[in-house]
N, C-alpha and C. Protein backbone atom coordinates (compact mmCIF):
# COMPACT_ATOMS: atom_id res chain seq x y z
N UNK A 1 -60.11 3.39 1.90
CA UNK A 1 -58.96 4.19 2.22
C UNK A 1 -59.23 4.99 3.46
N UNK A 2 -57.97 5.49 4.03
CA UNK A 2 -58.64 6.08 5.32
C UNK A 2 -58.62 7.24 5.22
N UNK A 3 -59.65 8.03 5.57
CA UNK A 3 -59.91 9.16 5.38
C UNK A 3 -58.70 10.75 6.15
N UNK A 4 -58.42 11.53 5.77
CA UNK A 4 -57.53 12.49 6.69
C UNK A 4 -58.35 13.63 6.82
N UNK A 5 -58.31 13.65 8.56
CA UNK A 5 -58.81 14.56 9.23
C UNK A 5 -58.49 15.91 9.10
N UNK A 6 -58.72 16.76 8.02
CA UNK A 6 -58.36 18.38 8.14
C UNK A 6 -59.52 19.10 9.06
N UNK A 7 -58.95 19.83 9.48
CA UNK A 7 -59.18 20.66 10.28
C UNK A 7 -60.34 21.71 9.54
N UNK A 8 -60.74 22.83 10.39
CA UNK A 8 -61.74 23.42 9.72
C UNK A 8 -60.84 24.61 9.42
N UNK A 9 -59.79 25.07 10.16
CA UNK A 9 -59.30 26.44 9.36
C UNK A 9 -58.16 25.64 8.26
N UNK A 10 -58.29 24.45 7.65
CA UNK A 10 -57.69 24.00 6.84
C UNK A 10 -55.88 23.77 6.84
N UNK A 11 -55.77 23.78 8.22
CA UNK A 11 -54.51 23.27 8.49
C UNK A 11 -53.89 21.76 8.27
N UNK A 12 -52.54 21.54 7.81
CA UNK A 12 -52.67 19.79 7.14
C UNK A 12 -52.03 19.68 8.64
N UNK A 13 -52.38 18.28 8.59
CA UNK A 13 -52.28 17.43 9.95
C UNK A 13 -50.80 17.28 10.22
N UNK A 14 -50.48 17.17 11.60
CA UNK A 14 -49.42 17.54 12.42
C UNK A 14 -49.32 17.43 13.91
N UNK A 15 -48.63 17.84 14.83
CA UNK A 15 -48.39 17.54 16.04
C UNK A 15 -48.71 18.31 16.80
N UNK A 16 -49.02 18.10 18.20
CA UNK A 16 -49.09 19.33 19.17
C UNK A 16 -48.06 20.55 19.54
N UNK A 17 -48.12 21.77 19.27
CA UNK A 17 -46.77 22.47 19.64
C UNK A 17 -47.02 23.13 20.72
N UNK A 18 -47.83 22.44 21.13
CA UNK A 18 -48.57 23.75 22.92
C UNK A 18 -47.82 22.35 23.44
N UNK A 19 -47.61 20.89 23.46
CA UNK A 19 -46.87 20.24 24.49
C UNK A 19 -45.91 20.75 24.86
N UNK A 20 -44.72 20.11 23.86
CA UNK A 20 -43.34 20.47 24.38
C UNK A 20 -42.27 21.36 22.97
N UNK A 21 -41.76 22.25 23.47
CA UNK A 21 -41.32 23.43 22.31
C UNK A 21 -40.08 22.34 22.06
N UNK A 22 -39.22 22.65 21.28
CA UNK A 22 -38.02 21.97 20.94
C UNK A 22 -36.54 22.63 21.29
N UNK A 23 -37.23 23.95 21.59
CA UNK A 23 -36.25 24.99 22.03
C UNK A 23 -35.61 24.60 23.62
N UNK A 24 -37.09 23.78 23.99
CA UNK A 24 -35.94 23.59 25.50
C UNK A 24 -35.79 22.32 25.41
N UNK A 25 -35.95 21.31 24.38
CA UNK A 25 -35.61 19.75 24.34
C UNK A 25 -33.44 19.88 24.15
N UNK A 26 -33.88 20.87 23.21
CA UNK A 26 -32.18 21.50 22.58
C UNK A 26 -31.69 21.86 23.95
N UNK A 27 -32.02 23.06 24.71
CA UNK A 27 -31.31 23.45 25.89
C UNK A 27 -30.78 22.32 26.90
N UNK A 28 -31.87 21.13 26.96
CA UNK A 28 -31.92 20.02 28.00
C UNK A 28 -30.89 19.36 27.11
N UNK A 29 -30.64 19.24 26.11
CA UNK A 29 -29.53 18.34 25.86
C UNK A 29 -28.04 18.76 25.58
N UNK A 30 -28.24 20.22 25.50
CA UNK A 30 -26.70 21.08 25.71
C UNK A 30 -26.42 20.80 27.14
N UNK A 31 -27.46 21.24 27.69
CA UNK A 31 -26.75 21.06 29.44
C UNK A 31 -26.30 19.59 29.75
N UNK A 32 -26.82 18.28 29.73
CA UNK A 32 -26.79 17.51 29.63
C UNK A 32 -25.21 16.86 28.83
N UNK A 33 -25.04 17.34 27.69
CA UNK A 33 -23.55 16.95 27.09
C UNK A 33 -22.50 18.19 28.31
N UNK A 34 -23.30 19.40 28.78
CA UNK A 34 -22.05 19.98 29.25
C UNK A 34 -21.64 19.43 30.86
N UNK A 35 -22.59 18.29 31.55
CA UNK A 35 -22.53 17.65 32.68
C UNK A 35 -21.70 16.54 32.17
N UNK A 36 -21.66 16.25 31.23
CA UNK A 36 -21.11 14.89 31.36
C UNK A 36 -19.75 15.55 30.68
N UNK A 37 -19.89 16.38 30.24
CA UNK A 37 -17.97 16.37 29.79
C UNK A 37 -17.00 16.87 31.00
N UNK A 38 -18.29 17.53 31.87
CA UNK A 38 -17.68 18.07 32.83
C UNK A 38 -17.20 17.03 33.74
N UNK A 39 -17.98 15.96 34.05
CA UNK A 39 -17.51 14.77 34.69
C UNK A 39 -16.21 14.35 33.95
N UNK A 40 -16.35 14.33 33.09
CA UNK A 40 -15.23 13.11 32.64
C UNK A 40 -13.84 14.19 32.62
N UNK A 41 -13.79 15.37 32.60
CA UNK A 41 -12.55 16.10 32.99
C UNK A 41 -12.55 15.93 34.30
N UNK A 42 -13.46 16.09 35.47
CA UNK A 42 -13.32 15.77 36.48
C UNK A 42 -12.68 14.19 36.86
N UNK A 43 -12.76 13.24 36.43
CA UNK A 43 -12.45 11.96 36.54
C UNK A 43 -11.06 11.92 36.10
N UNK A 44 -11.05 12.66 34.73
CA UNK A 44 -9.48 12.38 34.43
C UNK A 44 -8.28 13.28 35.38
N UNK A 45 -9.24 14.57 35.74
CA UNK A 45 -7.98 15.27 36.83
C UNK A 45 -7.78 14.23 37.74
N UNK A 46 -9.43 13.55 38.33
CA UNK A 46 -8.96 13.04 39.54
C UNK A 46 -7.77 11.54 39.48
N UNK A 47 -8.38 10.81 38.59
CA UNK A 47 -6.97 9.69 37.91
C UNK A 47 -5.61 10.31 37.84
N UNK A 48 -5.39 10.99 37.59
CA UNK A 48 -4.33 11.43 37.36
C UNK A 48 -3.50 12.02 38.46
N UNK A 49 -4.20 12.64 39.90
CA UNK A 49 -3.74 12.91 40.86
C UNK A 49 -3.63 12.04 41.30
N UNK A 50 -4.44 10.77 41.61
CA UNK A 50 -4.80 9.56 42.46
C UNK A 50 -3.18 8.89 41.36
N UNK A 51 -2.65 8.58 40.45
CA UNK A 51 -2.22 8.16 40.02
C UNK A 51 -0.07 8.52 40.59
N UNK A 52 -0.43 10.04 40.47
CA UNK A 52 0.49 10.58 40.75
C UNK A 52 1.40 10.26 42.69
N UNK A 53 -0.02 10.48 42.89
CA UNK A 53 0.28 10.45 45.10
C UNK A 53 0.79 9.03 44.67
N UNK A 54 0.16 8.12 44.19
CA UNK A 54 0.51 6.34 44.52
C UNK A 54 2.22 6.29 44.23
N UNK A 55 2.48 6.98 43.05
CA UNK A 55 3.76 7.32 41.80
C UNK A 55 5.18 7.56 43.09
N UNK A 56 4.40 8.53 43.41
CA UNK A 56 5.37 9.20 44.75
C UNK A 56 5.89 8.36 46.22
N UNK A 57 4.80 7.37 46.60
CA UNK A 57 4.99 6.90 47.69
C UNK A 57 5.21 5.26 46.89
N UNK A 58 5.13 4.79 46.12
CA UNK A 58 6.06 3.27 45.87
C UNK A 58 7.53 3.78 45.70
N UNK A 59 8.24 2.18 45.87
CA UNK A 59 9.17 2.54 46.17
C UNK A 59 10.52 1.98 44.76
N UNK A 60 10.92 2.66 44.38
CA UNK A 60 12.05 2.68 43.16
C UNK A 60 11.71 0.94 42.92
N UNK A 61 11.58 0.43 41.67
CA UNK A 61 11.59 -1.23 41.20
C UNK A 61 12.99 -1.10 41.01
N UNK A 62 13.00 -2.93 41.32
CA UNK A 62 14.65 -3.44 41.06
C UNK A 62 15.03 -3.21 39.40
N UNK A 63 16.03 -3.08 39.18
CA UNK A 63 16.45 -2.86 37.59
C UNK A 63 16.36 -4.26 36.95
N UNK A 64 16.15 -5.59 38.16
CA UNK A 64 16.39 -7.01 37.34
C UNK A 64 14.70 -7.32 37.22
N UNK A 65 13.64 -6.00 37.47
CA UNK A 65 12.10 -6.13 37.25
C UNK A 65 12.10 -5.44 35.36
N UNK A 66 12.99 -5.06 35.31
CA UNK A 66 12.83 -4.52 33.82
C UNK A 66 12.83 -5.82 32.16
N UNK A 67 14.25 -6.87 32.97
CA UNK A 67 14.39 -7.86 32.21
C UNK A 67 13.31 -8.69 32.13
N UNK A 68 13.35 -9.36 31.01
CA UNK A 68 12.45 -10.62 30.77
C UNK A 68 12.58 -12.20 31.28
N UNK A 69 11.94 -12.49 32.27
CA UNK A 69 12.57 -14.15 32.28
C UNK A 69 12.29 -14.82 31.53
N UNK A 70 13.37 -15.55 31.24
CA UNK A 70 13.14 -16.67 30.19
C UNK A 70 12.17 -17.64 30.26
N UNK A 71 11.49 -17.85 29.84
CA UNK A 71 10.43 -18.79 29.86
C UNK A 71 11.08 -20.52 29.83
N UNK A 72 10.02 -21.17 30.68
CA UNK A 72 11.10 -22.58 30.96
C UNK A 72 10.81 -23.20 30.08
N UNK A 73 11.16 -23.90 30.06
CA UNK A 73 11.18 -25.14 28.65
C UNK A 73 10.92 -26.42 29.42
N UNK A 74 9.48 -27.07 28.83
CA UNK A 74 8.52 -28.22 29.25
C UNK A 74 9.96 -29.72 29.22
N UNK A 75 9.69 -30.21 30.81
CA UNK A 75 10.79 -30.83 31.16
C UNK A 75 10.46 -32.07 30.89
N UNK A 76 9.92 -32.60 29.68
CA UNK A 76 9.12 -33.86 29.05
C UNK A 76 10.28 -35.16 29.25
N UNK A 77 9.68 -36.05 29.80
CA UNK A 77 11.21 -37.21 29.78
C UNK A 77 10.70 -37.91 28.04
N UNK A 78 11.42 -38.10 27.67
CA UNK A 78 11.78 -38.91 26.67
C UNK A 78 11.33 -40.65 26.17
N UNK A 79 11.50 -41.09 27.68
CA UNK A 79 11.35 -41.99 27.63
C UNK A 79 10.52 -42.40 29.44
N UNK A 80 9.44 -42.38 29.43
CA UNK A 80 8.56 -42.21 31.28
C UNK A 80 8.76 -43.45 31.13
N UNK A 81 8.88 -44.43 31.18
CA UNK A 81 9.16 -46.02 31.69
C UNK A 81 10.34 -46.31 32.23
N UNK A 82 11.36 -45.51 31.57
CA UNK A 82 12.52 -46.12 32.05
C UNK A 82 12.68 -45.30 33.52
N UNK A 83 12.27 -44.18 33.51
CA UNK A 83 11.97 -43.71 35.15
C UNK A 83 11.18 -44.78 35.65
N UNK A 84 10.34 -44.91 35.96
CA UNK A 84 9.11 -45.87 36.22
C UNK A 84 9.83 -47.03 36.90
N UNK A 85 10.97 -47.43 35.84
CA UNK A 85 11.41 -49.12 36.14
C UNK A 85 12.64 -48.73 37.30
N UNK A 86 13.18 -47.67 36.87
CA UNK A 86 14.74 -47.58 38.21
C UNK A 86 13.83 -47.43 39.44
N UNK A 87 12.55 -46.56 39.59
CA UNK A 87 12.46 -46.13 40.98
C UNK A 87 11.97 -47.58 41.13
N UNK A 88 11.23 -48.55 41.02
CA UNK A 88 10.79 -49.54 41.03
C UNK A 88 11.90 -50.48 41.46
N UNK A 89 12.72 -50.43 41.04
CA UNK A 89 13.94 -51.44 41.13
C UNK A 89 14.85 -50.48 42.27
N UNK A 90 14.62 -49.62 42.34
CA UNK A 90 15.35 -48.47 43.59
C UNK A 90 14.39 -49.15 44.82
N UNK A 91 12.96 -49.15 44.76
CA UNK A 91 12.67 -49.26 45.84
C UNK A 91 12.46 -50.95 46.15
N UNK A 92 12.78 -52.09 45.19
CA UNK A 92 12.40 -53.54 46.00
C UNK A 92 13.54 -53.70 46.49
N UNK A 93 15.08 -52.72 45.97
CA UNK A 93 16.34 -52.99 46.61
C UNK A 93 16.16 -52.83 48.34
N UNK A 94 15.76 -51.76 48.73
CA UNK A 94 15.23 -51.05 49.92
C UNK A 94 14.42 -52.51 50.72
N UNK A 95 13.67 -52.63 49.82
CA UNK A 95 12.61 -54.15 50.45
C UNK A 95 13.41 -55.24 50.71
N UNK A 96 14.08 -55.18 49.88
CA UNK A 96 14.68 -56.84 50.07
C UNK A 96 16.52 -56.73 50.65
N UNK A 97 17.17 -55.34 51.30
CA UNK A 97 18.32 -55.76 51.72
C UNK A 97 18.10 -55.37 53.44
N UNK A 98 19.08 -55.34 53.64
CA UNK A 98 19.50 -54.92 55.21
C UNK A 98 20.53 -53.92 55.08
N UNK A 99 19.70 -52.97 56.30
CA UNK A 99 20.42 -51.66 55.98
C UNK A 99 20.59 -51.15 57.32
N UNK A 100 21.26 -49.92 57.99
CA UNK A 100 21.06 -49.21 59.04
C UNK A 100 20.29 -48.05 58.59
N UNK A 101 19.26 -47.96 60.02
CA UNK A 101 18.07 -46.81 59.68
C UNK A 101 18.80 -45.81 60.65
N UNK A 102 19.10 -46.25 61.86
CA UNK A 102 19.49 -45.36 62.57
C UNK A 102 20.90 -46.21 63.77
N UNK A 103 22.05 -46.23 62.73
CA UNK A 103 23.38 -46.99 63.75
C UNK A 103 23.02 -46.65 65.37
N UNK A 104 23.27 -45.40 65.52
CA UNK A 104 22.83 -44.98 66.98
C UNK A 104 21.83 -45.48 67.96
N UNK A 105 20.70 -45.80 67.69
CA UNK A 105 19.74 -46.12 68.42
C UNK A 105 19.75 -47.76 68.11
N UNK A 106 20.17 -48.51 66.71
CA UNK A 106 20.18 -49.50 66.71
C UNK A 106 18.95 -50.15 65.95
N UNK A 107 18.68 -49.22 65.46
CA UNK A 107 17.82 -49.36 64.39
C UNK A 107 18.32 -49.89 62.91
N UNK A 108 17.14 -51.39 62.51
CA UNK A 108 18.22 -51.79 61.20
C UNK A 108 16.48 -52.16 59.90
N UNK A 109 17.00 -51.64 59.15
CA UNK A 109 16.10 -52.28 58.13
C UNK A 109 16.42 -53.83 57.77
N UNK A 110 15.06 -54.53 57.50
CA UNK A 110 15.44 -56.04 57.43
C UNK A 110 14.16 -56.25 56.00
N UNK A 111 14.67 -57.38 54.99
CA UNK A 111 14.13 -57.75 53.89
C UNK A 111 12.36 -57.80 54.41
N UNK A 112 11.61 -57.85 53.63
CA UNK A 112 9.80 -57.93 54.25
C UNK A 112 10.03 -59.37 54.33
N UNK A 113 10.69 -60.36 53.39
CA UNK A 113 10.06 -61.92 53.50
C UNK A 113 11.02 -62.36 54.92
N UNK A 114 11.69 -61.60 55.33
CA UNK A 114 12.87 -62.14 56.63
C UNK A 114 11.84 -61.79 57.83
N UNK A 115 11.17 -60.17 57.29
CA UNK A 115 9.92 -59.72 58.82
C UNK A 115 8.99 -60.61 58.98
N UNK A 116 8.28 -60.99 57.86
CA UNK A 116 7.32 -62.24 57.71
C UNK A 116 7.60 -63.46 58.37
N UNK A 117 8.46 -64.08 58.21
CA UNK A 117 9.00 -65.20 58.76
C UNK A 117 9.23 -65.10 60.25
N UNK A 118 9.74 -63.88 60.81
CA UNK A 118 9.92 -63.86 62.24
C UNK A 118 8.82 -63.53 62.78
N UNK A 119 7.74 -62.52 62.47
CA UNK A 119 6.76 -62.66 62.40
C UNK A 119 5.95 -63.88 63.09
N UNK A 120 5.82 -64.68 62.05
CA UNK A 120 5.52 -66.15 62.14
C UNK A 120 5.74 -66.67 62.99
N UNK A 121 7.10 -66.80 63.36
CA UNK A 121 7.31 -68.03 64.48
C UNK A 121 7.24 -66.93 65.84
N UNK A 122 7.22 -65.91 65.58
CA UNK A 122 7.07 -64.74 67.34
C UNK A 122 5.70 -64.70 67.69
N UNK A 123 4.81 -64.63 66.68
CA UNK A 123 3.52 -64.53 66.75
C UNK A 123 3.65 -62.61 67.05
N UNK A 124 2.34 -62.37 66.91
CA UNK A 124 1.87 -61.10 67.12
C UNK A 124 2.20 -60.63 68.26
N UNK A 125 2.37 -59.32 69.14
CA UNK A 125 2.93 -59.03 70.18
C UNK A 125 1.53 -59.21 70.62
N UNK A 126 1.23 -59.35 72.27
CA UNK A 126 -0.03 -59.12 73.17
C UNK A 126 0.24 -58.46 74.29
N UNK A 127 -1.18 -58.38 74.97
CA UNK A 127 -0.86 -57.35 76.17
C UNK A 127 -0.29 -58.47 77.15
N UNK A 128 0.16 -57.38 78.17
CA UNK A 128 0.88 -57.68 79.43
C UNK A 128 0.02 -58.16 80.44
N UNK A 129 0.07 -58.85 81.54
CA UNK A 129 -1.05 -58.49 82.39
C UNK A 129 -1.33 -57.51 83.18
N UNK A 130 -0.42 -56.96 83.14
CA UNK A 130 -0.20 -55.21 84.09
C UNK A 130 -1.42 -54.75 82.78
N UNK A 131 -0.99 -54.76 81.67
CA UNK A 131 -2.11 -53.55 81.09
C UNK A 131 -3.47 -54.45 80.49
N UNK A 132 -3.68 -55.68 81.06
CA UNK A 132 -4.77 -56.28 81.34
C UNK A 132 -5.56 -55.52 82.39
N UNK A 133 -4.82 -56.08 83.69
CA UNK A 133 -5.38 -55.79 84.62
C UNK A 133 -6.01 -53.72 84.81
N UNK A 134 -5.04 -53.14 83.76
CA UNK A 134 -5.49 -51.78 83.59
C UNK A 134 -6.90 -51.37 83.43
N UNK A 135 -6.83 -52.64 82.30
CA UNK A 135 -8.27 -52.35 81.28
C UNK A 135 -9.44 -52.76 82.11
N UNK A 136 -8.91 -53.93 82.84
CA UNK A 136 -10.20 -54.34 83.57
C UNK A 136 -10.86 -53.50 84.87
N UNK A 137 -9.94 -52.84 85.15
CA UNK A 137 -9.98 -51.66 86.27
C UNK A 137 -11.02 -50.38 85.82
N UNK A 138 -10.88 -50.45 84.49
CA UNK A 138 -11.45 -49.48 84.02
C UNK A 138 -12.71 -49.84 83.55
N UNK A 139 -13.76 -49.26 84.07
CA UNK A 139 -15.35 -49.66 84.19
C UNK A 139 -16.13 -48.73 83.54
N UNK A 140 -17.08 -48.85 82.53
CA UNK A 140 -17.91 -47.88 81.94
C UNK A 140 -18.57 -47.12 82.60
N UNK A 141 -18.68 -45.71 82.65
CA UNK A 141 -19.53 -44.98 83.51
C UNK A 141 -20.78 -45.30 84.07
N UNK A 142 -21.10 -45.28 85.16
CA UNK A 142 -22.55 -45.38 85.45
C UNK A 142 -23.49 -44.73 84.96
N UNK A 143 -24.38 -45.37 84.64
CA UNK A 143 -25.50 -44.32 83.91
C UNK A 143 -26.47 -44.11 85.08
N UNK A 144 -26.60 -42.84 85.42
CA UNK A 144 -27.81 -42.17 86.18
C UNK A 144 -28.85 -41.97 85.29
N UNK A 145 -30.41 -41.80 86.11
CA UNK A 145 -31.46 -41.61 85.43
C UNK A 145 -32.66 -42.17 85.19
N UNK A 146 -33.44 -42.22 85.16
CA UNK A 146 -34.47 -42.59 84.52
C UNK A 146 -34.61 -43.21 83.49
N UNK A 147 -35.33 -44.65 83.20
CA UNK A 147 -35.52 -45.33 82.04
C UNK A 147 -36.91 -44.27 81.36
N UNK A 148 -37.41 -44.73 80.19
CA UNK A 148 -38.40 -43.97 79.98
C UNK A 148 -38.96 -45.19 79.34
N UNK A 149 -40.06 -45.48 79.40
CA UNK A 149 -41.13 -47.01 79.35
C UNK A 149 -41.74 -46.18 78.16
């Protein structure tokens, strides 16, 4: 068992009271609650002024900010294919008729298998010899300098 150290003027064992008294542990923690309450009245005056100046300089809300908007209602189609199939059938109409794009200038939409075909027998457009002879005029820069071996 472990033995307990009494003292010789027969005092029972205990703590140091020459460290620290308790009398000023108490004082340090009154002051301490009276800093911080003091802050937090300070914080709430200051919220409350800071709250007030902002109060003063916005400017009156509309009366239609008071109402509630109605919340929308999810615009789900019913049936997504049958969209799917009109724009589909909207757009091979577009492909396959003849239309005016622009009467004025003389602009005409024509079917793709009618472009294809002319296409075909026109062959691809090519250059001119004017913008042949451009290209050939035009010569890659000279390179100055030194090779390095």
């Amino acid at each position: 068992m472990a033995e307990q150290n009494i003292s010789a003027s027969g005092d029972a064992p205990g703590h140091e009271l020459s460290d620290i008294q308790p009398k000023n542990i108490a004082m340090f923690g009154a002051a301490l609650a009276a800093i911080i309450a003091a802050v937090a009245v300070a914080a709430y005056g200051l919220f409350g002024f800071f709250n007030t100046s902002i109060t003063k300089t916005r400017p009156v809300p509309s009366p239609l900010s008071y109402s509630r908007e109605p919340t929308a209602a999810p615009r789900l189609s019913q049936r997504p294919g049958d969209e799917l199939s009109a724009m589909r059938a909207e757009e091979n109409k577009i492909l396959s008729s003849y239309d005016w794009v622009d009467r004025d200038h003389g602009v005409v939409r024509i079917p793709i298998e009618r472009a294809i075909e002319i296409l075909a027998d026109r062959g691809l457009p090519v250059r001119t010899e004017k913008s042949e002879k451009a290209a050939a005029e035009k010569k890659p820069p000279r390179r100055t300098g030194t090779k390095i071996r």
